[in-house]
PDB file of N, CA and C in Angstrom:
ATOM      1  N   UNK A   1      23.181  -5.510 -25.210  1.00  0.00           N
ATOM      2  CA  UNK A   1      22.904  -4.079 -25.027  1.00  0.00           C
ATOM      3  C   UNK A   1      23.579  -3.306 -26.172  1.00  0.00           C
ATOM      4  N   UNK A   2      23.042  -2.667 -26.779  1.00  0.00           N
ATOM      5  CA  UNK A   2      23.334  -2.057 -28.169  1.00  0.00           C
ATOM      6  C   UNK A   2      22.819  -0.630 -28.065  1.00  0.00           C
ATOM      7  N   UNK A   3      22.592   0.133 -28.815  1.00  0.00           N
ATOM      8  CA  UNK A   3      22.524   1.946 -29.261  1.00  0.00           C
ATOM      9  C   UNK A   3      21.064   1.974 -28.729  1.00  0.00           C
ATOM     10  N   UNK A   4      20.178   1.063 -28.760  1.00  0.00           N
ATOM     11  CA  UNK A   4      18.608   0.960 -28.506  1.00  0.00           C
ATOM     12  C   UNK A   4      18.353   0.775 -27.243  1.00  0.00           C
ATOM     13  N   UNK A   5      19.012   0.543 -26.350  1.00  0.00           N
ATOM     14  CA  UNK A   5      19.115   0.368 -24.848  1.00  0.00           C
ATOM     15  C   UNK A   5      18.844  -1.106 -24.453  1.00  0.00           C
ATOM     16  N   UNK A   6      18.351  -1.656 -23.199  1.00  0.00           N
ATOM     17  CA  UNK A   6      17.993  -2.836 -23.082  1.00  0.00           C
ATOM     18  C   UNK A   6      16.849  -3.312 -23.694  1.00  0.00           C
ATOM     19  N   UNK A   7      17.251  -4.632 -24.191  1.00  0.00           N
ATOM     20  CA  UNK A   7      16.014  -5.304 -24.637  1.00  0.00           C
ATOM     21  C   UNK A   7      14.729  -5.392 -23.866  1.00  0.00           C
ATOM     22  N   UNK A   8      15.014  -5.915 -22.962  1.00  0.00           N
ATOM     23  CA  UNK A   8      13.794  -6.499 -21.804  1.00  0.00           C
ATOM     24  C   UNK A   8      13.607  -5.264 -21.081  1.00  0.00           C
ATOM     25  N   UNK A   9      12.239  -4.799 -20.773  1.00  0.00           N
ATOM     26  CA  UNK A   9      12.019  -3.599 -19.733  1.00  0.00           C
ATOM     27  C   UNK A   9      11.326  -4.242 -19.019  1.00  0.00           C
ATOM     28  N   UNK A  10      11.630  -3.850 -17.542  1.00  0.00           N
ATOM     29  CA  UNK A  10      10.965  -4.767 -16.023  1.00  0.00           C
ATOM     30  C   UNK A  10      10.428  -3.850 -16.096  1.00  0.00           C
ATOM     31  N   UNK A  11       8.527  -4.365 -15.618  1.00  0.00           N
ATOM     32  CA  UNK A  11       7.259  -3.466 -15.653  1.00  0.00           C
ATOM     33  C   UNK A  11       8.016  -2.929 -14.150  1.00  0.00           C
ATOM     34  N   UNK A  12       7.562  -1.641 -13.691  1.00  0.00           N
ATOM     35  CA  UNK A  12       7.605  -0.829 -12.378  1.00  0.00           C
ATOM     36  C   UNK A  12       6.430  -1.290 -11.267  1.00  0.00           C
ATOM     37  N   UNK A  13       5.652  -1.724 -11.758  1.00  0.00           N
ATOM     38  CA  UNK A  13       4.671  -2.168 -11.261  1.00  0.00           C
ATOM     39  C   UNK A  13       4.829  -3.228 -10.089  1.00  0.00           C
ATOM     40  N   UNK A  14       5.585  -4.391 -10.672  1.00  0.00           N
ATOM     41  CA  UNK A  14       5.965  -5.384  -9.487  1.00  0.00           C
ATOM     42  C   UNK A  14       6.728  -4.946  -8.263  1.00  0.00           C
ATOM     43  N   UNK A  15       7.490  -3.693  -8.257  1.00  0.00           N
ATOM     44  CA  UNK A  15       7.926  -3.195  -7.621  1.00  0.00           C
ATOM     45  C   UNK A  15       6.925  -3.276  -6.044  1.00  0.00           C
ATOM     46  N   UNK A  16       6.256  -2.620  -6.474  1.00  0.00           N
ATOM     47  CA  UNK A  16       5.139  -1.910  -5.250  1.00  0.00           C
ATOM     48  C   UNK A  16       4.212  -3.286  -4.776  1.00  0.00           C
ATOM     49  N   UNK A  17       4.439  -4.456  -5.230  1.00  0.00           N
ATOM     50  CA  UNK A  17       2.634  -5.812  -5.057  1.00  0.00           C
ATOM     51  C   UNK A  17       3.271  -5.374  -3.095  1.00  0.00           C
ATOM     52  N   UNK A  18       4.851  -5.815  -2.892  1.00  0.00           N
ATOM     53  CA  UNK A  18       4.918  -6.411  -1.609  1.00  0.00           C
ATOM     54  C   UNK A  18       5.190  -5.229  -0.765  1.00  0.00           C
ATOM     55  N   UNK A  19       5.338  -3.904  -1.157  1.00  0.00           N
ATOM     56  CA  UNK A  19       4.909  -3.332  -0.265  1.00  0.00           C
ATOM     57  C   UNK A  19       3.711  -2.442   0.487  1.00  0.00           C
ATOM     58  N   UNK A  20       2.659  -2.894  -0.264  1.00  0.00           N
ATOM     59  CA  UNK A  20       1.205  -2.526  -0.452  1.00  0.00           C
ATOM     60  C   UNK A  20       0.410  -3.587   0.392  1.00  0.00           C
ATOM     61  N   UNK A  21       0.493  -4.102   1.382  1.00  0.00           N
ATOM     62  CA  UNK A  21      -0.399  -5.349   1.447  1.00  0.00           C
ATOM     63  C   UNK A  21      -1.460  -5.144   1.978  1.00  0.00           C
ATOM     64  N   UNK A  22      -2.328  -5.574   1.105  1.00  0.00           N
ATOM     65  CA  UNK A  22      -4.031  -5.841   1.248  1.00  0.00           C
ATOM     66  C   UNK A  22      -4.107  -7.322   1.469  1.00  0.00           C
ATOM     67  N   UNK A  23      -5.158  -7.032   2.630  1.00  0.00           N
ATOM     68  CA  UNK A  23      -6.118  -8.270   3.127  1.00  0.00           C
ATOM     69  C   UNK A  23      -7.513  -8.023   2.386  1.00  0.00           C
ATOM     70  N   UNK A  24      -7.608  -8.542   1.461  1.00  0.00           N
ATOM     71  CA  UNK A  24      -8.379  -9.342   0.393  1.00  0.00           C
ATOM     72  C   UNK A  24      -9.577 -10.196   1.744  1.00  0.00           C
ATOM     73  N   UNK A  25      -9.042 -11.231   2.088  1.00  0.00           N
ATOM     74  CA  UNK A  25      -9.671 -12.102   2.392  1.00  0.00           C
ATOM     75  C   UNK A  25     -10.948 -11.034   3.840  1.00  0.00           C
ATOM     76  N   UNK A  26     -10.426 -10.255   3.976  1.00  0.00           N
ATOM     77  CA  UNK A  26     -11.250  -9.799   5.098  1.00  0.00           C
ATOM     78  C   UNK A  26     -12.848  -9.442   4.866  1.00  0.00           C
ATOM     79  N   UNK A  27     -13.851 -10.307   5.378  1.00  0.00           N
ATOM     80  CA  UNK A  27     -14.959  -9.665   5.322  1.00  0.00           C
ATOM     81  C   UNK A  27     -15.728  -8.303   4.978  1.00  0.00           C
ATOM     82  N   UNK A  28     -14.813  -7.629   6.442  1.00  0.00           N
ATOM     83  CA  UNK A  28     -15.599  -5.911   6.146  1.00  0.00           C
ATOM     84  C   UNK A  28     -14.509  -5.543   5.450  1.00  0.00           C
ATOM     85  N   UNK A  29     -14.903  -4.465   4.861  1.00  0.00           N
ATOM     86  CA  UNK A  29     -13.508  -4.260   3.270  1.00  0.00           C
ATOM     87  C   UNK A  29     -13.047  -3.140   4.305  1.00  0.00           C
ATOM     88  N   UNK A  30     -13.050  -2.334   5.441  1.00  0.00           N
ATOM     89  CA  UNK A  30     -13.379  -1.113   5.841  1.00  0.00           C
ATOM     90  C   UNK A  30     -13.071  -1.648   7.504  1.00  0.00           C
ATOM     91  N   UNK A  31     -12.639  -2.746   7.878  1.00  0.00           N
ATOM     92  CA  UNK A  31     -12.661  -2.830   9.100  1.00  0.00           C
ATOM     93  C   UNK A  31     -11.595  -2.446   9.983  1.00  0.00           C
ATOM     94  N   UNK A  32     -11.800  -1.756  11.486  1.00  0.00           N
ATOM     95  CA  UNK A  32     -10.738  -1.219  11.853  1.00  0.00           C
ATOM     96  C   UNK A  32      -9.037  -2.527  12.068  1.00  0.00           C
ATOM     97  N   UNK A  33      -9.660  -3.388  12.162  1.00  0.00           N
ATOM     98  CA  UNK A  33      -8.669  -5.295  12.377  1.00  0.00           C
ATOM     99  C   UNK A  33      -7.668  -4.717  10.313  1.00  0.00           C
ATOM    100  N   UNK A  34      -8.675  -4.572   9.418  1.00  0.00           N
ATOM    101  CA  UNK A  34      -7.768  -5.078   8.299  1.00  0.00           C
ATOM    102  C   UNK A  34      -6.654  -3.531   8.635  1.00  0.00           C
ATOM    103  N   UNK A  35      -7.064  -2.616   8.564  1.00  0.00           N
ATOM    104  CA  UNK A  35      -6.088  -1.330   8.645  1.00  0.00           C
ATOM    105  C   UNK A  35      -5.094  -1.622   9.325  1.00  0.00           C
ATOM    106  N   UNK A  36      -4.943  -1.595  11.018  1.00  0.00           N
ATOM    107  CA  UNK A  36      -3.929  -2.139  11.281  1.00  0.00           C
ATOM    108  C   UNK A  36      -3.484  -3.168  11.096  1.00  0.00           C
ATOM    109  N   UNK A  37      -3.543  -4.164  10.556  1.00  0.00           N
ATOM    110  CA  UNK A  37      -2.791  -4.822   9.854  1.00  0.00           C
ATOM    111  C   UNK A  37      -1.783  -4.630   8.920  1.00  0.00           C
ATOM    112  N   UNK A  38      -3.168  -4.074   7.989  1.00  0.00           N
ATOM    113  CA  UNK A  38      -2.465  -3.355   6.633  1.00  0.00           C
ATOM    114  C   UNK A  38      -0.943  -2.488   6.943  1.00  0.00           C
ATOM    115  N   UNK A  39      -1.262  -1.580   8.282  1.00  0.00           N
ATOM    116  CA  UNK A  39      -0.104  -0.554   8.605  1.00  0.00           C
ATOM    117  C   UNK A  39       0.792  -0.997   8.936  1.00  0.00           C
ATOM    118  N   UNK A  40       0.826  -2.293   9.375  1.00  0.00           N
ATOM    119  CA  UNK A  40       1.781  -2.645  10.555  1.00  0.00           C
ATOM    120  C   UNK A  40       2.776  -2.760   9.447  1.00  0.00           C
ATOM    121  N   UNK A  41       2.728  -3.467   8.971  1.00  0.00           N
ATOM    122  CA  UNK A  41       3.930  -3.584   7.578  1.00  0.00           C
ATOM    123  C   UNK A  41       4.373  -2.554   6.704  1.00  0.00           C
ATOM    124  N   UNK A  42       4.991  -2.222   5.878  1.00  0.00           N
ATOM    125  CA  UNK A  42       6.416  -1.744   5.248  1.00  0.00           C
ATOM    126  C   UNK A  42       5.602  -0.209   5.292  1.00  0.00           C
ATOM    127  N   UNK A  43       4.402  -0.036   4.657  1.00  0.00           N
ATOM    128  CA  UNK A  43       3.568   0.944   4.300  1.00  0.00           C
ATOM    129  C   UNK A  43       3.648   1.851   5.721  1.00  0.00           C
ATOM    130  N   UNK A  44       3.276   1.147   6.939  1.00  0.00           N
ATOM    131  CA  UNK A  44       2.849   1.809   7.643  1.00  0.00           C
ATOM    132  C   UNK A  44       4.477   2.418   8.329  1.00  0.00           C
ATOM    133  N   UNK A  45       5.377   1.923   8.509  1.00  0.00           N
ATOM    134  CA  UNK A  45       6.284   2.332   8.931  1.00  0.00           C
ATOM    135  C   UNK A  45       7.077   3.894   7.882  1.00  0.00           C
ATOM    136  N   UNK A  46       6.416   3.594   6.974  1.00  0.00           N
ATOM    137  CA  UNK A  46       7.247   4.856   5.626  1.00  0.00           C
ATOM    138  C   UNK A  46       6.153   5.991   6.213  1.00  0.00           C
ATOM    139  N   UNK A  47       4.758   5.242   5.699  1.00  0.00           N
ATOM    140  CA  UNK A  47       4.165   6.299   6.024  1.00  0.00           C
ATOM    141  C   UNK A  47       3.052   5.871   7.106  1.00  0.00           C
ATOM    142  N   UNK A  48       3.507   6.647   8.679  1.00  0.00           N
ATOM    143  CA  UNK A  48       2.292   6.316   9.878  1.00  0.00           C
ATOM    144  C   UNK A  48       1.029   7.234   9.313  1.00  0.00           C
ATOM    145  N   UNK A  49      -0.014   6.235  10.160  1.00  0.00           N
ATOM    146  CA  UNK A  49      -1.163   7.179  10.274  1.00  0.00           C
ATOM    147  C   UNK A  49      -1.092   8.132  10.912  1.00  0.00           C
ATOM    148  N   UNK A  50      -1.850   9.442  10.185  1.00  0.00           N
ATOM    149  CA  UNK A  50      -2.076  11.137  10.618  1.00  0.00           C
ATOM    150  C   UNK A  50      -2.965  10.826  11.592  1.00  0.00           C
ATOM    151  N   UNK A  51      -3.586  12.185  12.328  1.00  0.00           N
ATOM    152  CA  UNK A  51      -3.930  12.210  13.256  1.00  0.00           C
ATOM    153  C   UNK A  51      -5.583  12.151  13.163  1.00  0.00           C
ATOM    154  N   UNK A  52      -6.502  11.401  14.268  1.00  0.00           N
ATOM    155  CA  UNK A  52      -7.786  11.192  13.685  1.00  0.00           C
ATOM    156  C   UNK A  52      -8.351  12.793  13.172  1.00  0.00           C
ATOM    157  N   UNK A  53      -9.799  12.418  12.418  1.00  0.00           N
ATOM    158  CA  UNK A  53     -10.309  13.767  11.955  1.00  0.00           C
ATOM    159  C   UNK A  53     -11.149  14.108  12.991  1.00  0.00           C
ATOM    160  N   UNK A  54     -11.807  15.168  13.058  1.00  0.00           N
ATOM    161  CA  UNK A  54     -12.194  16.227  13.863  1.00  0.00           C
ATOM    162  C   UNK A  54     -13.821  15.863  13.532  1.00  0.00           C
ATOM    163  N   UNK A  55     -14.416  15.863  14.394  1.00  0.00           N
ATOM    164  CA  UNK A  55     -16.373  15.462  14.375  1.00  0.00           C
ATOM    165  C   UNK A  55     -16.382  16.509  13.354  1.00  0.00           C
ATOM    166  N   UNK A  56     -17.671  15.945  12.505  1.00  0.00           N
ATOM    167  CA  UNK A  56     -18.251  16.913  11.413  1.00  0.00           C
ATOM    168  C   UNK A  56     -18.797  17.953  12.222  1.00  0.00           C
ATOM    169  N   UNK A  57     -19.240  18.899  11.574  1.00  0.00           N
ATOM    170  CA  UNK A  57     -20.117  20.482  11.995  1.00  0.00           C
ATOM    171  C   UNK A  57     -21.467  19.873  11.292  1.00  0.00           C
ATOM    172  N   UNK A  58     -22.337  20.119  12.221  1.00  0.00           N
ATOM    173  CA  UNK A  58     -23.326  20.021  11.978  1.00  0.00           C
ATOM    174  C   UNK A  58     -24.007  21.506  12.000  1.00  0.00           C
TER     175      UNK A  58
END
């Protein structure tokens, strides 16, 4: 470590793979099974799901 700072910079990126988790493997990309899943882990506890939306106006 010298006047130039550290040599090696850790991308920020790897940070976030394990607390993001996508089910890939799931059929419907959109299904209500992958979401909760998806939530149940780190994501969903930081941030819960809001409250459902309201029927469109027709």
């Amino acid at each position: 470590m010298n006047w130039q700072g550290p040599r090696r910079m850790y991308k920020p990126a790897l940070f976030f793979v394990p607390l993001m988790p996508v089910d890939l493997a799931s059929p419907v990309p959109d299904s209500p099974l992958r979401h909760s899943r998806a939530l149940a882990g780190w994501w969903g506890w930081a941030f819960p799901p809001g409250p459902p939306l309201p029927p469109p106006l027709v």
